[in-house]
N, C-alpha and C. Protein backbone atom coordinates (compact mmCIF):
# COMPACT_ATOMS: atom_id res chain seq x y z
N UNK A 1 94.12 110.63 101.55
CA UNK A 1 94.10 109.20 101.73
C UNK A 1 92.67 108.75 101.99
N UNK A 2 92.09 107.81 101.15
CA UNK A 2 90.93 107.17 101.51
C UNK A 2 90.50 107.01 102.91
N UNK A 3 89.54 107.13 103.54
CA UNK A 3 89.20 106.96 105.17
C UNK A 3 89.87 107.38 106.05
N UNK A 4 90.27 108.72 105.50
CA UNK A 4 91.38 109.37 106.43
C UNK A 4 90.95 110.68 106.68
N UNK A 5 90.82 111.34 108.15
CA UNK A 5 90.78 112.63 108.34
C UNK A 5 91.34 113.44 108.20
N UNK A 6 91.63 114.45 107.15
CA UNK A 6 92.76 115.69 106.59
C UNK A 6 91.92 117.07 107.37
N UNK A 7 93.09 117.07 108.06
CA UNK A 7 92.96 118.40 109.08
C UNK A 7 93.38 119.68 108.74
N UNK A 8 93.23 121.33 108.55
CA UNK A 8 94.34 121.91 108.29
C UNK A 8 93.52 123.45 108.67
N UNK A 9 94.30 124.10 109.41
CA UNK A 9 94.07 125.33 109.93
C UNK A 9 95.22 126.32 109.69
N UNK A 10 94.48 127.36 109.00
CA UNK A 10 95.78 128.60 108.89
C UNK A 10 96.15 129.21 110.14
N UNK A 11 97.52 129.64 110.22
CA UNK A 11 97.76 130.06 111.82
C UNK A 11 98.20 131.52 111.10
N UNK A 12 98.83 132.14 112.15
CA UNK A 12 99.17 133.40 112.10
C UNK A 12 100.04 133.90 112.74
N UNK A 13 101.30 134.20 112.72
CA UNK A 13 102.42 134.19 114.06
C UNK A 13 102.36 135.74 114.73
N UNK A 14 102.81 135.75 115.97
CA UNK A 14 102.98 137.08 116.39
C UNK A 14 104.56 137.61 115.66
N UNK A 15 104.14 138.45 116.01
CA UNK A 15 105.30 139.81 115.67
C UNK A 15 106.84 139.14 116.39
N UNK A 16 106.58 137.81 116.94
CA UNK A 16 108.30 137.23 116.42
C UNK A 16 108.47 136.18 116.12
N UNK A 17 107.40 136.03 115.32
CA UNK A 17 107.61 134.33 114.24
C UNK A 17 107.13 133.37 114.95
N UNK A 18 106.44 133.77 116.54
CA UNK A 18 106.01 132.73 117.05
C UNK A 18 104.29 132.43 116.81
N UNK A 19 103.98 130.95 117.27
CA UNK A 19 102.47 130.37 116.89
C UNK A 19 101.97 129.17 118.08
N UNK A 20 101.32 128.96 117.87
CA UNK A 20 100.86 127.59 118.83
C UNK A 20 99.36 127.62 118.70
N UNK A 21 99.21 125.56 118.71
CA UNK A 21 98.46 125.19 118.04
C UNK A 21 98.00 123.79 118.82
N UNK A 22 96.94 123.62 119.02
CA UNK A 22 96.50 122.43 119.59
C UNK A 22 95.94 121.09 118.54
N UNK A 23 96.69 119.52 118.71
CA UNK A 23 96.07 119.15 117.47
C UNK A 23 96.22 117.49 118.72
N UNK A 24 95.45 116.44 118.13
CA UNK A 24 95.70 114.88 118.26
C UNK A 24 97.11 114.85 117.94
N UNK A 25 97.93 114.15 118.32
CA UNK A 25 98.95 113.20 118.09
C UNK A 25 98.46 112.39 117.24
N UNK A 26 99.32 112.43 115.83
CA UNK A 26 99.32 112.16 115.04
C UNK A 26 99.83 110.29 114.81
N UNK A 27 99.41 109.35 114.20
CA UNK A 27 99.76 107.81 114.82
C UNK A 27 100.26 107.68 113.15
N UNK A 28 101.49 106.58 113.34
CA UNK A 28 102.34 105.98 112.29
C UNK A 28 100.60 105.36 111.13
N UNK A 29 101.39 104.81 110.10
CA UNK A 29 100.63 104.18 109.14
C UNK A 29 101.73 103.32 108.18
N UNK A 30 100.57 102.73 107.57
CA UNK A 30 101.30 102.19 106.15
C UNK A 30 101.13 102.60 104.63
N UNK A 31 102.35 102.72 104.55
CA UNK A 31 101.84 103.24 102.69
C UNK A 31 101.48 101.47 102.15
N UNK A 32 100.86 101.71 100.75
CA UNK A 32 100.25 100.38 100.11
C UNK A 32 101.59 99.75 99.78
N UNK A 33 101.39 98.72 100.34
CA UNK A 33 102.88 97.81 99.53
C UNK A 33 102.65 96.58 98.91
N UNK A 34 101.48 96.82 98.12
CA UNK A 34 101.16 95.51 97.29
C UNK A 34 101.56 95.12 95.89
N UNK A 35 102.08 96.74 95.45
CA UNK A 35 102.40 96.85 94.53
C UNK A 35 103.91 97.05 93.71
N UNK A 36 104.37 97.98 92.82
CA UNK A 36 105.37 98.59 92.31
C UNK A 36 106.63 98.99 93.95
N UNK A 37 105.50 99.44 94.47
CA UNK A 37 106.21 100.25 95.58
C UNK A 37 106.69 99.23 96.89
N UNK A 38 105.76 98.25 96.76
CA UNK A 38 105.95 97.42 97.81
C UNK A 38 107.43 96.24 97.11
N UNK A 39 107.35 96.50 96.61
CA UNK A 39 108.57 95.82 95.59
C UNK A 39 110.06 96.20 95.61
N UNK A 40 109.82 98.40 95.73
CA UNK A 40 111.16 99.05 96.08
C UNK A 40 111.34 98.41 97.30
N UNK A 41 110.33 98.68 98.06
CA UNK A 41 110.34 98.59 99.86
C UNK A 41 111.70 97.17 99.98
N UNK A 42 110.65 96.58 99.62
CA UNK A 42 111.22 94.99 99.78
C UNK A 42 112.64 94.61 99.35
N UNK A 43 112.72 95.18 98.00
CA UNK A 43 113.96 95.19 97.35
C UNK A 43 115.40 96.56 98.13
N UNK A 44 114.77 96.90 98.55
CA UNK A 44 115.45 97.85 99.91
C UNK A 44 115.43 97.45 101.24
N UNK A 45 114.66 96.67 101.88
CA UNK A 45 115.29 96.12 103.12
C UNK A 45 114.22 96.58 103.90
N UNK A 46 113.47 97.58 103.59
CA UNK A 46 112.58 98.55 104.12
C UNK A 46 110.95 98.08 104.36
N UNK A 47 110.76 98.99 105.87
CA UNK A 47 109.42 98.37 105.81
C UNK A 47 108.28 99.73 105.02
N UNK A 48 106.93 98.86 104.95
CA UNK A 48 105.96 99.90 104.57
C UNK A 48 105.62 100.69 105.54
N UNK A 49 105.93 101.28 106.75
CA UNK A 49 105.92 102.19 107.92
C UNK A 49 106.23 103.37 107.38
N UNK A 50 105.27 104.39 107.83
CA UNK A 50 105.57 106.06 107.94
C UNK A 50 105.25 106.49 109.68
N UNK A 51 106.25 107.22 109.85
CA UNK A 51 106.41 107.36 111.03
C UNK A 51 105.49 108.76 110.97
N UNK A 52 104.91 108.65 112.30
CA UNK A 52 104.02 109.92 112.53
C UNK A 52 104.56 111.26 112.53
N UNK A 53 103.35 112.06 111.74
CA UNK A 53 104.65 113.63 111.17
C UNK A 53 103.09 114.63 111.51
N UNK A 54 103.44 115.60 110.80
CA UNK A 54 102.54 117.09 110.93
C UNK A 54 103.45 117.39 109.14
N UNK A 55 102.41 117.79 108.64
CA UNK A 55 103.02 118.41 107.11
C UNK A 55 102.46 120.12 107.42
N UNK A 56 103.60 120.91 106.96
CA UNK A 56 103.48 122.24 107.42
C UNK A 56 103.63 123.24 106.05
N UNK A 57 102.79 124.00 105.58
CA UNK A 57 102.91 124.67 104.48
C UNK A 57 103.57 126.21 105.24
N UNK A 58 104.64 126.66 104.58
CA UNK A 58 104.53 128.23 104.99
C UNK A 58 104.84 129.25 104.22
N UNK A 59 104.33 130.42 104.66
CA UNK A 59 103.98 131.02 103.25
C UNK A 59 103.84 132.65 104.17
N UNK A 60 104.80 133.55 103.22
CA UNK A 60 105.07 135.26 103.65
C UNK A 60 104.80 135.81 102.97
N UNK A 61 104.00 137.50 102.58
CA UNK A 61 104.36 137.95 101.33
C UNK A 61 105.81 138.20 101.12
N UNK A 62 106.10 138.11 99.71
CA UNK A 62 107.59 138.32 99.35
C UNK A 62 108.55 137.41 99.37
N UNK A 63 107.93 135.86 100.20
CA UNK A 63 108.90 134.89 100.24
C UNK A 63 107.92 133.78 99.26
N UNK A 64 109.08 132.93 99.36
CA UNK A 64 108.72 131.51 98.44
C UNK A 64 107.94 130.67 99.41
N UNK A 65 107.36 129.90 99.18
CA UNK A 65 106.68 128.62 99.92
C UNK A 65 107.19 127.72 100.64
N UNK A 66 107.17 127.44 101.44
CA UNK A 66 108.03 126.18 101.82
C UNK A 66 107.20 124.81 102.41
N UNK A 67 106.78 124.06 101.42
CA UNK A 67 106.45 122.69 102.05
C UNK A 67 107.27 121.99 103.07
N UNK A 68 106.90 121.70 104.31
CA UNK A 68 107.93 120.25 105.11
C UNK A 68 106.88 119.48 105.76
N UNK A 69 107.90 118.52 106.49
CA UNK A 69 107.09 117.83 107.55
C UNK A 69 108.24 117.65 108.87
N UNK A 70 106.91 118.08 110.05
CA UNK A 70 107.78 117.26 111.26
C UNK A 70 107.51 116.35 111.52
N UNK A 71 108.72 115.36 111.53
CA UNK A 71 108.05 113.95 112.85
C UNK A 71 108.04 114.48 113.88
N UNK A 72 107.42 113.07 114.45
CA UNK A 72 107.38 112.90 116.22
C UNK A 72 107.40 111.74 116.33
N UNK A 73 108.37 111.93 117.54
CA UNK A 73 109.28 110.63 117.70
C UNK A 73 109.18 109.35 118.47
């Protein structure tokens, strides 16, 4: 995202899947709604708000990838 700080550190879990990680609290935003999209929004009831998340890549040898995200609430 334009004027936006993209953060991202590889972690490493211990020997039982566990990790921990120190980061800012992450703050809501708006996607652009001037456009095409601001049009679904609107035409859905919906606002242009994204609620504050963490996007988490994870990745094993031997397993598949798994993109997500957590909110926070």
């Amino acid at each position: 995202m334009r004027g936006r700080t993209v953060l991202s550190i590889p972690l490493t879990t211990d020997e039982n899947g566990r990790y921990a990680f120190t980061t800012v609290r992450p703050v809501t935003y708006t996607v652009p709604d001037d456009g095409p999209v601001g049009e679904i929004l609107r035409a859905a009831g919906r606002h242009p708000w994204r609620q504050s998340h963490l996007h988490y890549i994870v990745s094993a040898p031997g397993c598949k990838t798994v993109v997500t995200e957590i909110f926070i609430g």
